[in-house]
PDB file of N, CA and C in Angstrom:
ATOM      1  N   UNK A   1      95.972-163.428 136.386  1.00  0.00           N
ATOM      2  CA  UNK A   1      95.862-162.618 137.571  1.00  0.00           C
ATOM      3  C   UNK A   1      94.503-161.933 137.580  1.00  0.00           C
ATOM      4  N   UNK A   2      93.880-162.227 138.490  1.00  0.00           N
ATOM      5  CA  UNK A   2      92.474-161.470 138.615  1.00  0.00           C
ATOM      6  C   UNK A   2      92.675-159.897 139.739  1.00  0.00           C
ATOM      7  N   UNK A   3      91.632-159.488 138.932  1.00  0.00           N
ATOM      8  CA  UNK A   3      91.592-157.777 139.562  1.00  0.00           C
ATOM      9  C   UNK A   3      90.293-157.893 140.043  1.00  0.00           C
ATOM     10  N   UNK A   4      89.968-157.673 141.443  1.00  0.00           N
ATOM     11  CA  UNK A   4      88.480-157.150 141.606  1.00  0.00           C
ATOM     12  C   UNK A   4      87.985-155.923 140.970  1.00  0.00           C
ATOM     13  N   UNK A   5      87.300-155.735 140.473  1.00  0.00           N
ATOM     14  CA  UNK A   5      86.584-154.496 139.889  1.00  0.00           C
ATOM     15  C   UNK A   5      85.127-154.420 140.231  1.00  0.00           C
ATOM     16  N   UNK A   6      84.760-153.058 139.981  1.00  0.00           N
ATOM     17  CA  UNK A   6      83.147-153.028 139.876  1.00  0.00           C
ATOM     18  C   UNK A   6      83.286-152.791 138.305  1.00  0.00           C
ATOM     19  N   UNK A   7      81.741-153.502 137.680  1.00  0.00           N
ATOM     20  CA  UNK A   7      81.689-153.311 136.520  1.00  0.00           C
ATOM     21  C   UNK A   7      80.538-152.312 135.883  1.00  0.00           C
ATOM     22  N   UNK A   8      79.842-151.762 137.283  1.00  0.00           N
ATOM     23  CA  UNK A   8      79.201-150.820 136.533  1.00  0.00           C
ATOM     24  C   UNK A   8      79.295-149.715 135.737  1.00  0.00           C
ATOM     25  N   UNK A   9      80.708-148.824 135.728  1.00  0.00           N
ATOM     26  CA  UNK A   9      80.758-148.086 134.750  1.00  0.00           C
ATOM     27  C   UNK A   9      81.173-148.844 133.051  1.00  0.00           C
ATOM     28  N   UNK A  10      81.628-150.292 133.315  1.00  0.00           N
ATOM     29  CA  UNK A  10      81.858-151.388 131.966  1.00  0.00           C
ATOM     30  C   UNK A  10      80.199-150.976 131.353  1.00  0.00           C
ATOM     31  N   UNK A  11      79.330-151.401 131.926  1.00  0.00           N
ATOM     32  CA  UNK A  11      78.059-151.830 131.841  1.00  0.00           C
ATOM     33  C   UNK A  11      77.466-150.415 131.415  1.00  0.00           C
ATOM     34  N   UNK A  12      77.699-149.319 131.854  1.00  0.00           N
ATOM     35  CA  UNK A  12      77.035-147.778 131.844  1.00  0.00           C
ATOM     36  C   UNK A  12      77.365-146.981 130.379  1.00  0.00           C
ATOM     37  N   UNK A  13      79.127-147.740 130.591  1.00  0.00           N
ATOM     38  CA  UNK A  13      79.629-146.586 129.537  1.00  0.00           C
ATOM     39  C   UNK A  13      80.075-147.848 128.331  1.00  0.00           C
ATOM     40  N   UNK A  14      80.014-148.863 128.568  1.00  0.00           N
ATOM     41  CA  UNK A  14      80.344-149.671 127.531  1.00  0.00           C
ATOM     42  C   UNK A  14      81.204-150.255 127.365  1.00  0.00           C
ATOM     43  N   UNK A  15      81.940-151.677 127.496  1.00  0.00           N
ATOM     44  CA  UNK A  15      83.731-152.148 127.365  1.00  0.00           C
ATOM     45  C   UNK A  15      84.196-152.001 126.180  1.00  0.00           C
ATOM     46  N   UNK A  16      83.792-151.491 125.227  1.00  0.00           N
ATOM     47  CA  UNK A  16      84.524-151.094 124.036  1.00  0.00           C
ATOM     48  C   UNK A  16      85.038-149.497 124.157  1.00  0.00           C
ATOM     49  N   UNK A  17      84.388-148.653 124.508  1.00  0.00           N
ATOM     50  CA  UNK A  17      84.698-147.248 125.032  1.00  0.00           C
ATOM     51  C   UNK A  17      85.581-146.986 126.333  1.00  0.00           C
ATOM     52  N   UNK A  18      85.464-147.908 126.983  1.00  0.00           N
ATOM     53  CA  UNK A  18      86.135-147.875 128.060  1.00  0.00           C
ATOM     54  C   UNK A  18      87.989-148.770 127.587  1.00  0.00           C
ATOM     55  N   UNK A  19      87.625-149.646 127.472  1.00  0.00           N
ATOM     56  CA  UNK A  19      88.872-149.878 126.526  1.00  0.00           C
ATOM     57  C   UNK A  19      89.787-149.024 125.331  1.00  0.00           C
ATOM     58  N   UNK A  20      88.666-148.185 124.648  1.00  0.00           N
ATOM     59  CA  UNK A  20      89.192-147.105 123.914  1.00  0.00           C
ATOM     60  C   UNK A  20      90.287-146.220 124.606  1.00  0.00           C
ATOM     61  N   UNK A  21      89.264-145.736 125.918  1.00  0.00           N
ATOM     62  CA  UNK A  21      89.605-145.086 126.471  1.00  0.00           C
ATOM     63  C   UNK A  21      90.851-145.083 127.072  1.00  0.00           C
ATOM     64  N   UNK A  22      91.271-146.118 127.629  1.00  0.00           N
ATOM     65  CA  UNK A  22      92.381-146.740 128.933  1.00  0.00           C
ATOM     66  C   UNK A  22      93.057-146.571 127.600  1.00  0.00           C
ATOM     67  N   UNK A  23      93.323-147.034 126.278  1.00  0.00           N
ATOM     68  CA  UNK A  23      94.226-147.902 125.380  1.00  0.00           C
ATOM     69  C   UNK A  23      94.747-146.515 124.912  1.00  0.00           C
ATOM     70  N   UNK A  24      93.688-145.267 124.407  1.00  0.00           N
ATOM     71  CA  UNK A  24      94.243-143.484 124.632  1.00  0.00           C
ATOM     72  C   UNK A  24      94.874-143.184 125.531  1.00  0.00           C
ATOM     73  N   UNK A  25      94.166-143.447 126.914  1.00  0.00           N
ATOM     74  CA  UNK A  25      95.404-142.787 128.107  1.00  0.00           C
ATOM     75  C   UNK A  25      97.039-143.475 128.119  1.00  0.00           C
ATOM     76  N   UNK A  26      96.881-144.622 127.509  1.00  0.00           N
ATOM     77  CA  UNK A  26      98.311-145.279 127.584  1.00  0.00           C
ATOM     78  C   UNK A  26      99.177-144.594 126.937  1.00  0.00           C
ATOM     79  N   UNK A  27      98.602-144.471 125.593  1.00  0.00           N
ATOM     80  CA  UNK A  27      99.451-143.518 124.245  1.00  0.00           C
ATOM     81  C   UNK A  27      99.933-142.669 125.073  1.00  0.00           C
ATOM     82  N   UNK A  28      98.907-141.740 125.482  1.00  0.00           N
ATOM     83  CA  UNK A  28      99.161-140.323 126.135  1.00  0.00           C
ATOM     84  C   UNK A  28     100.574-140.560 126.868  1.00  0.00           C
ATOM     85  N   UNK A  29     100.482-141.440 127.797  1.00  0.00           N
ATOM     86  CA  UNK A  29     101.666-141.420 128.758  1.00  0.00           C
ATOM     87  C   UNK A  29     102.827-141.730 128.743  1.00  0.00           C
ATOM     88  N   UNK A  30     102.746-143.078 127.617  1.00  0.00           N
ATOM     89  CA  UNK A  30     103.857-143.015 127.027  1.00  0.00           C
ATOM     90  C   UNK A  30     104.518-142.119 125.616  1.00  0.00           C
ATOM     91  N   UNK A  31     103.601-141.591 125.168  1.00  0.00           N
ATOM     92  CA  UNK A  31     104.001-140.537 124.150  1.00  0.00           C
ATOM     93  C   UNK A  31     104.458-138.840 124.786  1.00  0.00           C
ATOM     94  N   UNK A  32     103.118-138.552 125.949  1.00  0.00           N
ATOM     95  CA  UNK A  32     103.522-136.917 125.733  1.00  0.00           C
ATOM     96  C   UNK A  32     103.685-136.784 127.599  1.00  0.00           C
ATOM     97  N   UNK A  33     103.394-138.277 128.165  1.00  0.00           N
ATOM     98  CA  UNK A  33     103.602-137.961 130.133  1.00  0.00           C
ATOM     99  C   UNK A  33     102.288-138.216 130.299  1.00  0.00           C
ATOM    100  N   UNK A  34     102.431-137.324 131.744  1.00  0.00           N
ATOM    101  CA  UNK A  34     101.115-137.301 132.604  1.00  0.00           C
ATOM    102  C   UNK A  34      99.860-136.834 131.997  1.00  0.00           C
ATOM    103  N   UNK A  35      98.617-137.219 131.867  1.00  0.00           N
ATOM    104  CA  UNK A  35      97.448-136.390 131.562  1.00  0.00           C
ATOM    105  C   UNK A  35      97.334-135.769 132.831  1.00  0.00           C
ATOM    106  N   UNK A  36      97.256-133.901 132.600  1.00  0.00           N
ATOM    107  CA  UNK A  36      97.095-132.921 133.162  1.00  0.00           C
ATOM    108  C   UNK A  36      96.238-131.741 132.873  1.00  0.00           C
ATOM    109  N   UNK A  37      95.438-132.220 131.749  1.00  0.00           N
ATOM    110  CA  UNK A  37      94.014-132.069 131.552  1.00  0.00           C
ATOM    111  C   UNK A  37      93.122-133.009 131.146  1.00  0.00           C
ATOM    112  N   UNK A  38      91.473-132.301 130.998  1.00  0.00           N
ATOM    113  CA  UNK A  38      90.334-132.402 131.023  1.00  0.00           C
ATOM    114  C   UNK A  38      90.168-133.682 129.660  1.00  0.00           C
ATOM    115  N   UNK A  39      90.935-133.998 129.034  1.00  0.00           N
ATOM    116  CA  UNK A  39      90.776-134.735 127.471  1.00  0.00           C
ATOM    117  C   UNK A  39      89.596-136.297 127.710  1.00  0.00           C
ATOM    118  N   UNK A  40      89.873-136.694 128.561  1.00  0.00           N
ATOM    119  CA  UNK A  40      89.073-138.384 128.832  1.00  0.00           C
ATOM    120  C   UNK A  40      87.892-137.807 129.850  1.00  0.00           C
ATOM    121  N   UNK A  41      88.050-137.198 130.172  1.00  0.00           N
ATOM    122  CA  UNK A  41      86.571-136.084 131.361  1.00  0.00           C
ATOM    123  C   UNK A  41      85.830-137.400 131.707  1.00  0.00           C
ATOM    124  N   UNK A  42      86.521-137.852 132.752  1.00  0.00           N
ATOM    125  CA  UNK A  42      86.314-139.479 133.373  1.00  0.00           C
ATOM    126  C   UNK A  42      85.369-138.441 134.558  1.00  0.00           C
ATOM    127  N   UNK A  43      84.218-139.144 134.442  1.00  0.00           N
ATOM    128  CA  UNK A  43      83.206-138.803 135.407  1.00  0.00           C
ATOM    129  C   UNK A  43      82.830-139.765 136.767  1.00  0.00           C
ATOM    130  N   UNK A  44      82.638-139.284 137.904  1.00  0.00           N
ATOM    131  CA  UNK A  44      82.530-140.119 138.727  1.00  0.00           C
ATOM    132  C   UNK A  44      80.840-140.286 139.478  1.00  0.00           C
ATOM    133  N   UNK A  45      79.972-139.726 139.277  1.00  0.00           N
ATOM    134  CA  UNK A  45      78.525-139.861 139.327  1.00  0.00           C
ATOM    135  C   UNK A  45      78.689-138.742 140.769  1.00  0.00           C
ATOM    136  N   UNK A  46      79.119-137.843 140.753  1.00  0.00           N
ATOM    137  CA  UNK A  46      78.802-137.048 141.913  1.00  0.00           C
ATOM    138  C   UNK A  46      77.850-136.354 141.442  1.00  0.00           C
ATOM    139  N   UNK A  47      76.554-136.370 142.317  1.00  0.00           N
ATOM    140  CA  UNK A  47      75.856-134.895 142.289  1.00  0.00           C
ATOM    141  C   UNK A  47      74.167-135.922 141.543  1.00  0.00           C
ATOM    142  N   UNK A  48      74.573-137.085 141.538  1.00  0.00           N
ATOM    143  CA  UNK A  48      73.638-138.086 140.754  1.00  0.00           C
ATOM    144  C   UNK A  48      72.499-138.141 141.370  1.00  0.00           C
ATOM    145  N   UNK A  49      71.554-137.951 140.817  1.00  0.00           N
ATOM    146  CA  UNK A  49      70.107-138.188 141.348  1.00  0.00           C
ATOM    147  C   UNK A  49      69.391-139.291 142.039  1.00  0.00           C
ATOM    148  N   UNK A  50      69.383-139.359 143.184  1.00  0.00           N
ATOM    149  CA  UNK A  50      68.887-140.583 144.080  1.00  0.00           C
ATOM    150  C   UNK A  50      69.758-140.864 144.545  1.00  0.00           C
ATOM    151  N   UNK A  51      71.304-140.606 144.783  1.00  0.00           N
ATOM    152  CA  UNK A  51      72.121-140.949 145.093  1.00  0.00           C
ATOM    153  C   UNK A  51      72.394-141.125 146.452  1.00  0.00           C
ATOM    154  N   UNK A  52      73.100-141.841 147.339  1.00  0.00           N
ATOM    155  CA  UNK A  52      73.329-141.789 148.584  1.00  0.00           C
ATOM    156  C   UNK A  52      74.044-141.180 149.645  1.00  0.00           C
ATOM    157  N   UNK A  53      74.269-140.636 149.959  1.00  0.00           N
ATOM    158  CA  UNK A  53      75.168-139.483 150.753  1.00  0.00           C
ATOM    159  C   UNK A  53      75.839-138.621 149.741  1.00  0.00           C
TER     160      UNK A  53
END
């Protein structure tokens, strides 16, 4: 099954970190629920320099 994705945050932040990452949030959810804080501080490029609107 294919997923469209963009891969620039793969490419920015790395597919080993990013995989870290997702493979932590899973634990999380199935161990303690919802993440309802700041712990993975998933950034979205607001406020980025040169940026477009």
């Amino acid at each position: 099954m294919k997923v469209p994705v963009s891969v620039r945050r793969l490419d920015r932040d790395g597919r080993a970190l990013i995989a870290l990452k997702f493979m932590l949030a899973e634990l999380h959810l199935a161990a303690l629920g919802p993440i309802r804080h700041s712990l993975f501080n998933y950034r979205f490029g607001h406020g980025k320099i040169g940026s477009r609107g």
